[in-house]
Protein backbone atom coordinates (compact mmCIF):
# COMPACT_ATOMS: atom_id res chain seq x y z
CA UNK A 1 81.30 95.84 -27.05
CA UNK A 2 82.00 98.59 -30.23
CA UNK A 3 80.58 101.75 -31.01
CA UNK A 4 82.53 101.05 -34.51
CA UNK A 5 79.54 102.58 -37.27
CA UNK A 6 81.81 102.22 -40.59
CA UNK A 7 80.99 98.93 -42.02
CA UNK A 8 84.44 97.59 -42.75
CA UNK A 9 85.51 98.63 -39.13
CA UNK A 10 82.63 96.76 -37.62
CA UNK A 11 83.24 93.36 -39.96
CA UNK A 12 86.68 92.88 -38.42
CA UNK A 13 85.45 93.24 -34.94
CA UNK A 14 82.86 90.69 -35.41
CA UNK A 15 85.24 88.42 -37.05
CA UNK A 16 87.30 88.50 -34.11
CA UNK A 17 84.89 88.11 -31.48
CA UNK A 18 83.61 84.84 -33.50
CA UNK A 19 87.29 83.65 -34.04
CA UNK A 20 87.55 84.24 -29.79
CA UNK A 21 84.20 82.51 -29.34
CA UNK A 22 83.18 86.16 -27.37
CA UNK A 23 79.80 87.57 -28.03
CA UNK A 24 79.58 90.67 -30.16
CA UNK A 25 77.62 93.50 -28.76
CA UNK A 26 76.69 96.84 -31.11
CA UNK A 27 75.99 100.13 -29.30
CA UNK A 28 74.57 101.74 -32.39
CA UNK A 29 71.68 98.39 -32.66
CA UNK A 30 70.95 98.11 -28.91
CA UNK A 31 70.90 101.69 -27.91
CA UNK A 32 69.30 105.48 -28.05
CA UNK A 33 70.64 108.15 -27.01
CA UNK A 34 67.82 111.04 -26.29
CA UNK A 35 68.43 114.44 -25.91
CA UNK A 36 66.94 116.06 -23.10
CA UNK A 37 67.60 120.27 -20.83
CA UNK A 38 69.50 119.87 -18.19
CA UNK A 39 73.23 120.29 -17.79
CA UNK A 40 74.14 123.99 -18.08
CA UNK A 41 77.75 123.68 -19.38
CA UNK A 42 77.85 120.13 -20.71
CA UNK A 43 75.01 117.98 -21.84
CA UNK A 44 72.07 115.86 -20.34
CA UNK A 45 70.97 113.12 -22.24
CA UNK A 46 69.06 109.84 -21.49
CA UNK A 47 70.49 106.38 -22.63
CA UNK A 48 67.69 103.68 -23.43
CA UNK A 49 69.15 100.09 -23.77
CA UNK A 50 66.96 96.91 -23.79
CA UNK A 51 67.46 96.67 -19.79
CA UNK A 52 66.74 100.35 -18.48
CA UNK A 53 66.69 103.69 -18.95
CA UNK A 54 69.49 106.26 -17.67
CA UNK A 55 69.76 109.91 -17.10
CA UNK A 56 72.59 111.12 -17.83
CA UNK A 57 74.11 114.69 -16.61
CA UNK A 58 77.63 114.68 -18.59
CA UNK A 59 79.74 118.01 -18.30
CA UNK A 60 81.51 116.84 -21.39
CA UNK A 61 80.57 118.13 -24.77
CA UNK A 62 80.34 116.42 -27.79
CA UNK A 63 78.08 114.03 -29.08
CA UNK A 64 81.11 111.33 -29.51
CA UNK A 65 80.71 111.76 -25.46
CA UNK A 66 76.70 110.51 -25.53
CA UNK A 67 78.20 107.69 -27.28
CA UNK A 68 80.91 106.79 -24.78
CA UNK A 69 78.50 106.95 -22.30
CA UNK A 70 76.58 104.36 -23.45
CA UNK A 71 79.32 102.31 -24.36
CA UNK A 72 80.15 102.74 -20.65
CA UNK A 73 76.25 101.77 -19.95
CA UNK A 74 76.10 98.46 -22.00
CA UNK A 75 79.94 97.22 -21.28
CA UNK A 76 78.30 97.65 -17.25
CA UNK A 77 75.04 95.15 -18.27
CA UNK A 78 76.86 92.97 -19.81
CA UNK A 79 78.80 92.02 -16.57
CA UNK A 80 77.99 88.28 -15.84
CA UNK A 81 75.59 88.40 -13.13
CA UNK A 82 77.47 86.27 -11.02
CA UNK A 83 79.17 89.88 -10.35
CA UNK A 84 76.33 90.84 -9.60
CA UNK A 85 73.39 93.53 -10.70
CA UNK A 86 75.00 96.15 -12.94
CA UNK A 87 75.03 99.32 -11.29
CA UNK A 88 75.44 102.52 -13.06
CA UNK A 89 76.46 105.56 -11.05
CA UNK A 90 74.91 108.20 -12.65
CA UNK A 91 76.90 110.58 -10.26
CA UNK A 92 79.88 109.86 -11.52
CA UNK A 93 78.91 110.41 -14.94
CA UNK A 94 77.99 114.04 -13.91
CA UNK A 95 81.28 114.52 -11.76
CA UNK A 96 83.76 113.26 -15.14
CA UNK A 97 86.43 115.40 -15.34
CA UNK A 98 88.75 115.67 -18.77
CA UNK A 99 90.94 118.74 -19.09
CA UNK A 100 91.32 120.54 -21.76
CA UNK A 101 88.76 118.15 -24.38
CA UNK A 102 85.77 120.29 -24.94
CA UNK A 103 85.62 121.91 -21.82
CA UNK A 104 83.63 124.92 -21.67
CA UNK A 105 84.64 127.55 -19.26
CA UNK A 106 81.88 129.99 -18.15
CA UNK A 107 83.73 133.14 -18.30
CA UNK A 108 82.44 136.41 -20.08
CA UNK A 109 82.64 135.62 -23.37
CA UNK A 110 82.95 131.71 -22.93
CA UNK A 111 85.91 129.94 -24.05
CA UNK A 112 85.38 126.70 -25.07
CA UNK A 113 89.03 124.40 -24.94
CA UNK A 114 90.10 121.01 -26.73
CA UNK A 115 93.63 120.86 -26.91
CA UNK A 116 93.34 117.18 -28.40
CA UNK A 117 92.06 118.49 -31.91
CA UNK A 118 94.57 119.55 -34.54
CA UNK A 119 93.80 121.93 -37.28
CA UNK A 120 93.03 118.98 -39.45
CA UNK A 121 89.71 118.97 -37.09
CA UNK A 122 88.92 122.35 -36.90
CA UNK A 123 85.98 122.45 -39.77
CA UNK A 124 84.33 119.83 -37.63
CA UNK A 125 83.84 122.23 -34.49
CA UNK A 126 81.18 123.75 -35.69
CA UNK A 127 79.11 120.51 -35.75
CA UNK A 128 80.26 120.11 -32.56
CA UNK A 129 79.32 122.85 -30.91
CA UNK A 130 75.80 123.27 -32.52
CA UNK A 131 74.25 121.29 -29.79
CA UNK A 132 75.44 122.57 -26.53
CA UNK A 133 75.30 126.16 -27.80
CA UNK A 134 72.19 126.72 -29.70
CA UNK A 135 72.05 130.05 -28.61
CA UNK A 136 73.95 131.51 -31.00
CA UNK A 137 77.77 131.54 -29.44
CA UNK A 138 80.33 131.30 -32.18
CA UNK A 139 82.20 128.55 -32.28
CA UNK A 140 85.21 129.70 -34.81
């Protein structure tokens, strides 16, 4: 199971899971992620994967975050069923707790925290927080 997107990334993975005989599952080819309003200081979003459809309330922002999610989601349905049905807790996806990586605090103005970026990252942030805050907070 890989989120991996960069070509030469993904070609090792797949050699490996051939070399172990495992199957080789892509996120990217057997998922979508859809936006949709929801979750005030984080992000709602809706997973669609060949089995089902999930609604997702995640007070963790980022996009990289929609994508865990449904890494999460698929590594769950791919459970042998002898485990038995995959179950998905969408509550816990809404009570996930990180602190201190993208974690909006709803103070007056906001303060948004990631202590896990470096300055190396800082001229993504921007992207980042385009989403969740469309509204015209800064994000500098």
């Amino acid at each position: 199971m890989t989120d991996a997107r960069e070509p030469a990334v993904r070609r090792v993975i797949e050699a490996a899971c051939a070399e172990a005989g495992a199957p080789f599952v892509s996120v990217p080819d057997s998922t979508s992620i859809e936006p949709r309003p929801g979750e005030r200081y984080g992000q709602s979003f809706t997973v669609v994967t060949p089995d089902d459809r999930y609604d997702i309330a995640l007070p963790l922002l980022g996009p990289f975050q929609q994508r865990n999610a449904a890494t999460a989601i698929r590594t769950l349905e791919s459970w042998p069923r002898r485990c038995g049905p995959p179950r998905c807790d969408r509550d816990r996806f809404a009570k996930t707790i990180v602190p201190g990586r993208m974690e909006f605090f709803p103070s007056h103005p906001g303060v948004l925290f990631d202590i896990a970026h470096n300055p190396d990252r800082r001229p993504i942030w921007p992207t980042r927080c385009a989403v969740p805050f469309r509204t015209g907070v800064s994000c500098t």
